[in-house]
N, C-alpha and C. Protein backbone atom coordinates (compact mmCIF):
# COMPACT_ATOMS: atom_id res chain seq x y z
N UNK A 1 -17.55 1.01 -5.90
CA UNK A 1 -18.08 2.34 -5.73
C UNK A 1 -16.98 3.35 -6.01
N UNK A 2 -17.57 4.73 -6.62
CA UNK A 2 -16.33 5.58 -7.04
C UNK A 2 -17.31 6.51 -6.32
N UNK A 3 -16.07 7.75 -5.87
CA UNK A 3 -16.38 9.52 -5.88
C UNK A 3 -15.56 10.24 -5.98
N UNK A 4 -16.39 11.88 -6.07
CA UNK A 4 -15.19 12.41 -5.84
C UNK A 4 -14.76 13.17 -4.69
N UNK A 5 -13.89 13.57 -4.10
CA UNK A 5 -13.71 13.81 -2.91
C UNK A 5 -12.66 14.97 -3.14
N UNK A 6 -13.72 16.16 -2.99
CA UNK A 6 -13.31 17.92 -3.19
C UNK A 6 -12.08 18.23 -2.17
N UNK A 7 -10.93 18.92 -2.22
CA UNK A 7 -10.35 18.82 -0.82
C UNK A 7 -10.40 20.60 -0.87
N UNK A 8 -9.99 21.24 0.65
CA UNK A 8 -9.60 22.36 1.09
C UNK A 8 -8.44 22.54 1.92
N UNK A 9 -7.54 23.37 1.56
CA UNK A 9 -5.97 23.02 2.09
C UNK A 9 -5.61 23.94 2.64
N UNK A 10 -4.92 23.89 4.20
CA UNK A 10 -4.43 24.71 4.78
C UNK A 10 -2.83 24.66 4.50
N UNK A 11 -2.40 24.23 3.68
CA UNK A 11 -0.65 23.66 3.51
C UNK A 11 -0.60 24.20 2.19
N UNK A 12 0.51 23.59 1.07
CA UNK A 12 0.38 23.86 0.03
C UNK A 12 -0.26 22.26 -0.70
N UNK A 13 -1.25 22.98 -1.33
CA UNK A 13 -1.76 21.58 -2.50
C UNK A 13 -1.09 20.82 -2.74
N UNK A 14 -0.05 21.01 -3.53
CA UNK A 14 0.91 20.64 -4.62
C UNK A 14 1.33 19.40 -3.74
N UNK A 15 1.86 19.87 -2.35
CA UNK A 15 2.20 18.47 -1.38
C UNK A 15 1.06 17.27 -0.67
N UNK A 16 -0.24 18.18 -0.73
CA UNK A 16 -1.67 17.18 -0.69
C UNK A 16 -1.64 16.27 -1.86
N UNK A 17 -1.40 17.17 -3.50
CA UNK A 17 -1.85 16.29 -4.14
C UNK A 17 -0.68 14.72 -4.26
N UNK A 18 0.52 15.27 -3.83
CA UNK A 18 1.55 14.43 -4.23
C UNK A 18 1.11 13.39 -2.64
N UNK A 19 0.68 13.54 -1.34
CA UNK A 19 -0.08 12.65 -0.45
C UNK A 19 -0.84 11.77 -0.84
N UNK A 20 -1.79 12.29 -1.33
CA UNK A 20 -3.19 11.79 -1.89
C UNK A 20 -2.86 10.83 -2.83
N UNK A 21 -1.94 10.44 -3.62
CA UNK A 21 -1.47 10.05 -4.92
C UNK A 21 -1.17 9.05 -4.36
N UNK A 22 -0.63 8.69 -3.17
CA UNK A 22 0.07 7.70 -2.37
C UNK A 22 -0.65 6.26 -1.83
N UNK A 23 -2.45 7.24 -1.76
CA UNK A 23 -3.04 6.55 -0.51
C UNK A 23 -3.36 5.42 -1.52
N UNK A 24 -3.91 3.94 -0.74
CA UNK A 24 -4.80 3.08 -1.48
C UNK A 24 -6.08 3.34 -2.01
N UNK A 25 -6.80 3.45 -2.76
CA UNK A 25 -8.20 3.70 -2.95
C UNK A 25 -8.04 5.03 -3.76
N UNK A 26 -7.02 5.65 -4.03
CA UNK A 26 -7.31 6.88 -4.95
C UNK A 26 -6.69 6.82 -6.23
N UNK A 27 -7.59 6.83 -6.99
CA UNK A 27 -7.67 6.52 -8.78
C UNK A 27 -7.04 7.58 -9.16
N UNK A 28 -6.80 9.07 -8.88
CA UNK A 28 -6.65 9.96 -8.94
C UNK A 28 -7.06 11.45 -8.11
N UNK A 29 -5.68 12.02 -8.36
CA UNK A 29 -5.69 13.22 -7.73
C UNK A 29 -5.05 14.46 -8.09
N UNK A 30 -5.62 15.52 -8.34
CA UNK A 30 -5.04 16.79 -9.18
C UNK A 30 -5.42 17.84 -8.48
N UNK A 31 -4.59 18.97 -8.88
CA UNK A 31 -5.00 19.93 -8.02
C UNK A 31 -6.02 20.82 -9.07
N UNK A 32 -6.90 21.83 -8.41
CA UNK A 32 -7.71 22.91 -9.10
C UNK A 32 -7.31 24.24 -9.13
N UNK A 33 -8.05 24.88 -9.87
CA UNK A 33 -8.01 26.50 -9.74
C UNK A 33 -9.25 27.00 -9.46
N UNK A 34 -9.14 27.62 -8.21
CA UNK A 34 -10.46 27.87 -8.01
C UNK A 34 -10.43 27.97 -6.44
N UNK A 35 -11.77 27.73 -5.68
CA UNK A 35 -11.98 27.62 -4.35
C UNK A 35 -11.44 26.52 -3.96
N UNK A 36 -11.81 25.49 -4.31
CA UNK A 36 -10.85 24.24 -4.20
C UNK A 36 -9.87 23.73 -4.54
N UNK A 37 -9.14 23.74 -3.72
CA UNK A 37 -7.97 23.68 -4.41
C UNK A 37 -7.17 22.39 -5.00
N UNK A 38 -7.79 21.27 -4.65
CA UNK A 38 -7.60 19.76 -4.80
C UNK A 38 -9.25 18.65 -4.90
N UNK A 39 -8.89 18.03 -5.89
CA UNK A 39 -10.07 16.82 -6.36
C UNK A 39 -9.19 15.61 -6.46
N UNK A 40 -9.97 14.31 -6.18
CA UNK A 40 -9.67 13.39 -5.96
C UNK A 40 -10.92 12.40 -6.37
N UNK A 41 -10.44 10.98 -7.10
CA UNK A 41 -11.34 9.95 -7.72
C UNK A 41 -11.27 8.91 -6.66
N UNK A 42 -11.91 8.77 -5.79
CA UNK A 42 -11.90 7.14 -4.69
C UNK A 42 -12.36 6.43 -5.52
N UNK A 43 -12.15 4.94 -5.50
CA UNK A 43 -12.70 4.08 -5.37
C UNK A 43 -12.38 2.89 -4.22
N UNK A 44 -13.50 2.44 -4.13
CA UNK A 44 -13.38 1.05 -3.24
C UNK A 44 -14.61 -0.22 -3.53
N UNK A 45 -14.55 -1.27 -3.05
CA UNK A 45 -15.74 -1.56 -3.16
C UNK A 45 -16.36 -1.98 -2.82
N UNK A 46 -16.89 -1.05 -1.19
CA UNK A 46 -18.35 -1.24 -0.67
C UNK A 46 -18.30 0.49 0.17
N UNK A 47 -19.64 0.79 0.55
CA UNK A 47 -19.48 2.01 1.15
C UNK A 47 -18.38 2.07 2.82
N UNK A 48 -17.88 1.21 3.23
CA UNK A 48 -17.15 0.84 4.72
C UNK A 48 -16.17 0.86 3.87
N UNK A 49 -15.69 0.62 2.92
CA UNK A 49 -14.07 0.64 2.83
C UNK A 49 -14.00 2.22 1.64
N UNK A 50 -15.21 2.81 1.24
CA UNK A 50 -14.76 4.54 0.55
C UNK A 50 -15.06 5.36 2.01
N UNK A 51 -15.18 4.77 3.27
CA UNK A 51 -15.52 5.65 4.52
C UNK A 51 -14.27 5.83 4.28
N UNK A 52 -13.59 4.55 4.49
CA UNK A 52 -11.54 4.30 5.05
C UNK A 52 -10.93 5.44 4.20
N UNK A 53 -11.23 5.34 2.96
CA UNK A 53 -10.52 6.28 1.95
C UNK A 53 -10.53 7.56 2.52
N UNK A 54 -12.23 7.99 2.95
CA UNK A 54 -12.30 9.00 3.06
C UNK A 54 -11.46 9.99 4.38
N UNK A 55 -11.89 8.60 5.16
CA UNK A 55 -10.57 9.45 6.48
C UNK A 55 -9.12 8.97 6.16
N UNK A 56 -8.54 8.38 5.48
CA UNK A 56 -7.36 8.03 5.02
C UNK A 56 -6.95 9.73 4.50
N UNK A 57 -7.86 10.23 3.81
CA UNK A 57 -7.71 11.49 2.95
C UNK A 57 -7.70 12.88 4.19
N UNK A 58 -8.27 12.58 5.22
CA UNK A 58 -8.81 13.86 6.31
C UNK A 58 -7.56 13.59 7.14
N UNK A 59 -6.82 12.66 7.07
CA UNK A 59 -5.75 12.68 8.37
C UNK A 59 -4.29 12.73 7.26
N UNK A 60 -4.57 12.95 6.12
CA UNK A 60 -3.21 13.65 4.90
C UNK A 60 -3.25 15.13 5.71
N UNK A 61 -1.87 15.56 5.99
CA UNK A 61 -1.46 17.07 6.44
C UNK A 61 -1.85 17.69 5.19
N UNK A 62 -2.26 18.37 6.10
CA UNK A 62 -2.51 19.44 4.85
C UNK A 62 -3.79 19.97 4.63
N UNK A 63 -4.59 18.96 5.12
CA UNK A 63 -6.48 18.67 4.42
C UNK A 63 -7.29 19.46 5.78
N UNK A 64 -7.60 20.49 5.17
CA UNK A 64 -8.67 21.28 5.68
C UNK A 64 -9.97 20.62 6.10
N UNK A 65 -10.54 20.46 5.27
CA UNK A 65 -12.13 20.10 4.50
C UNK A 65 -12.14 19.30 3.11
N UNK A 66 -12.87 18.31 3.49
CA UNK A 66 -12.93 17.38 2.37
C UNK A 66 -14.72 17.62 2.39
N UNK A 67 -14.96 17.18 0.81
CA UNK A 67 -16.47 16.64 0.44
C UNK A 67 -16.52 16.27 -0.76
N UNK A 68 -17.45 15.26 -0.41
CA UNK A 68 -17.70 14.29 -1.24
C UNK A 68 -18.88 13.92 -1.73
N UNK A 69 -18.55 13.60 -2.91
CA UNK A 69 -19.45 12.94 -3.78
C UNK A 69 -19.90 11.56 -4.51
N UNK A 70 -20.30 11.30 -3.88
CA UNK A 70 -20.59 9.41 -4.80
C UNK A 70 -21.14 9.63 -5.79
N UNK A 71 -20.69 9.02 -6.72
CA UNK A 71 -20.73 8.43 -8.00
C UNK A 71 -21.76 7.77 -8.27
N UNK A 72 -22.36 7.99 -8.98
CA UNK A 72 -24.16 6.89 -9.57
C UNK A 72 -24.07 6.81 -10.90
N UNK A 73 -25.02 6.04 -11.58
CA UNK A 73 -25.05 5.41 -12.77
C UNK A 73 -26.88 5.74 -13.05
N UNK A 74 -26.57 6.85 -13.64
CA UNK A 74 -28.34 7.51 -14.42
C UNK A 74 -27.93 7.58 -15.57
C-alpha cells in the first residue's frame, strides 16, 4: 500500500523534511510551496503497518497536522 501524507509544520520544514527522510516506510519526502508545507510517499504493506508510518510521521518534531491519502489503482 502507498500514500501520500500532506504535512503542516510548526518548526522549520526543511528539518521535517530532512526527519521524514529518515523514517522506515517513507519512499519520499519534499517540501512544498504553498499551504503545505511538506508531502511525503508511505509505503508499507498492509493498512496496520501505513497506520505505524503514519504516527511514526505525527511524533517527527516539528509536525503540526498530517493528512493523508491512500493510493488506489483506477
Amino acid at each position: 500500500m502507498e500514500a501520500y501524507v500532506f504535512v503542516e509544520c510548526d518548526d522549520d520544514p526543511a528539518e521535517v523534511v530532512r526527519s521524514l527522510r529518515d523514517l522506515a516506510g517513507v519512499k519520499r519526502a519534499d517540501g512544498l510551496f504553498g499551504a503545505t508545507e511538506v508531502m511525503a510517499l508511505i509505503e508499507a504493506p498492509d493498512l496496520a503497518a501505513l497506520d505505524q508510518v503514519i504516527i511514526d510521521i505525527r511524533d517527527v518534531d516539528g509536525v503540526e497536522f498530517t493528512d493523508t491519502r491512500i493510493i488506489r489503482d483506477i
